[in-house]
Protein backbone atom coordinates (compact mmCIF):
# COMPACT_ATOMS: atom_id res chain seq x y z
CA UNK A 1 68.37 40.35 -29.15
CA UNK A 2 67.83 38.10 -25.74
CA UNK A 3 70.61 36.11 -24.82
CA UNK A 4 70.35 33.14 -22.55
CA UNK A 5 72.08 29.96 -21.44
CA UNK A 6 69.83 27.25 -20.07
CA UNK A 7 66.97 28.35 -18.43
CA UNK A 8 67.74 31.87 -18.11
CA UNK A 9 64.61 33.23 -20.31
CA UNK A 10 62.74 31.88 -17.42
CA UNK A 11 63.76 35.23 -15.59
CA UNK A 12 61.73 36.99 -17.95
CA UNK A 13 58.74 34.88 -18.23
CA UNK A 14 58.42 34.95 -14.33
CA UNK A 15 58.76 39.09 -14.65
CA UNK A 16 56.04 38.81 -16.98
CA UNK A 17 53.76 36.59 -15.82
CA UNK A 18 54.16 38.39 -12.20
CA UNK A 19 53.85 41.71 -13.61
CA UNK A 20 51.01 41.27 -16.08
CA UNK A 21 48.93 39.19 -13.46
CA UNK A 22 49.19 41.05 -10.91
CA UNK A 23 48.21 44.45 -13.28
CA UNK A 24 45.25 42.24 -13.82
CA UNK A 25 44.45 41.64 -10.33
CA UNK A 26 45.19 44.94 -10.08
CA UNK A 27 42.87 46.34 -12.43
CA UNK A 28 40.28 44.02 -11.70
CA UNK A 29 40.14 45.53 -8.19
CA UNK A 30 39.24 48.65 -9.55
CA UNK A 31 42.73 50.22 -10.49
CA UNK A 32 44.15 52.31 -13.50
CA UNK A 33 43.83 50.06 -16.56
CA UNK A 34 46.41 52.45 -18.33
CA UNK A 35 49.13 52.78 -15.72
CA UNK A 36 51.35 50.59 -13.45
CA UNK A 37 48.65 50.11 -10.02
CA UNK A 38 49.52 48.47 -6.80
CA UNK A 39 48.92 44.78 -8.16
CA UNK A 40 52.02 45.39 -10.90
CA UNK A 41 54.23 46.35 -7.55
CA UNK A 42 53.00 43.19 -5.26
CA UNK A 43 53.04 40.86 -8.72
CA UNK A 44 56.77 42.27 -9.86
CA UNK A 45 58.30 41.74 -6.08
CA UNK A 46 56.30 38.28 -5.86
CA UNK A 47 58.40 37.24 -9.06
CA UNK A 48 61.52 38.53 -7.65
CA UNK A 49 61.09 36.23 -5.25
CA UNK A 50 60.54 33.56 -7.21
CA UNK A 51 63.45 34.45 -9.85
CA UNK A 52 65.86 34.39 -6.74
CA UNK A 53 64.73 30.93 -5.78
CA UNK A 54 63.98 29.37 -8.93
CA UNK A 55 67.88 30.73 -10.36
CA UNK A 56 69.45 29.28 -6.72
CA UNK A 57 67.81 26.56 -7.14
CA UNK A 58 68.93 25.58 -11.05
CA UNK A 59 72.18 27.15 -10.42
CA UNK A 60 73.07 25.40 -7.84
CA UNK A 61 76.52 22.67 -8.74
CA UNK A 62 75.66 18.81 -8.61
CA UNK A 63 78.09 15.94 -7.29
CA UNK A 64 78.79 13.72 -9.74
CA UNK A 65 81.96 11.51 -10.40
CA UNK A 66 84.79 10.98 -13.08
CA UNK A 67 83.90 8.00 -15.74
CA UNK A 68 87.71 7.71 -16.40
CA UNK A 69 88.64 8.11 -12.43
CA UNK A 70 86.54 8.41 -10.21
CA UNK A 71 87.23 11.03 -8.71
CA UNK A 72 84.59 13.61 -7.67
CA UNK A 73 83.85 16.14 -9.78
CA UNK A 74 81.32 19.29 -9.20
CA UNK A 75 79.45 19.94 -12.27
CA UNK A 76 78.52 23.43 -12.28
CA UNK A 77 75.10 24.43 -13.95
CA UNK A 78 74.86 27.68 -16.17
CA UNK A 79 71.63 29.34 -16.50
CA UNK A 80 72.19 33.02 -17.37
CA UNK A 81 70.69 35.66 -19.05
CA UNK A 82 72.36 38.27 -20.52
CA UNK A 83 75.46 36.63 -19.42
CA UNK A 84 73.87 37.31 -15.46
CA UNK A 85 73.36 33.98 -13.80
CA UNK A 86 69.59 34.06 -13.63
CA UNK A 87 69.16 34.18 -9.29
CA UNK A 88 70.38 37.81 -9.87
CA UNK A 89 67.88 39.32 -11.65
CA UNK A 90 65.53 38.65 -8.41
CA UNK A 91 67.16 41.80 -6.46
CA UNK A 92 66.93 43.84 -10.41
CA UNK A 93 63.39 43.16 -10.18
CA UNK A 94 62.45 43.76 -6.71
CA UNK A 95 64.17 47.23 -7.02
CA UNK A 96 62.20 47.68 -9.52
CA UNK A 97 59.19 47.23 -7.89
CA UNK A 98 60.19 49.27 -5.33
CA UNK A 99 60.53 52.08 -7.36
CA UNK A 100 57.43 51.78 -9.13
CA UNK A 101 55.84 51.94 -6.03
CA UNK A 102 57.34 54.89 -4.80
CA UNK A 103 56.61 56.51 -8.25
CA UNK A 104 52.58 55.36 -7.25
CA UNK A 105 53.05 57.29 -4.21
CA UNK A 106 53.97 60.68 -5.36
């Protein structure tokens, strides 16, 4: 079961979509169509990247004000997945990558 609060599935759409084109680039360049090839490793850190930003960017709070008061308030956004806000599954995913591609090299 996938949990998620906001927009944290987009973590794993990103992986996805990063991972599965770049295997396609990949493969289209002549790799193994049956195994992880150098385009999964460059398309998985490429969405790390892009998880990081994307989850700073949605996570980050907004300044807003009190209807009653008027006092500031900092509304704090909440886009998790797996209970993780999302930003952190950039560094899971690039260490991933990183050790697919040192399982390519040996």
């Amino acid at each position: 079961m996938i949990v998620w609060t906001g927009w944290g599935i987009l973590a794993l759409l990103i992986a996805a979509l990063g991972g599965g084109g770049g295997s396609g680039v990949g493969v289209a360049l002549g790799g193994p169509s049956d195994a992880p090839n150098l385009g999964t490793v460059i398309g998985l850190a490429l969405a790390a990247v892009a998880i990081w930003f994307v989850g700073e960017r949605l996570n980050r709070p907004v300044q807003g004000f009190d209807q009653n008061t008027g006092q500031p308030v900092l509304h704090r956004n909440r886009h998790r997945l797996f209970w993780v806000p999302m930003q952190y599954f950039g560094p899971i995913l690039g260490l991933t990558a990183l050790g697919l591609g040192v399982g390519l090299l040996f």
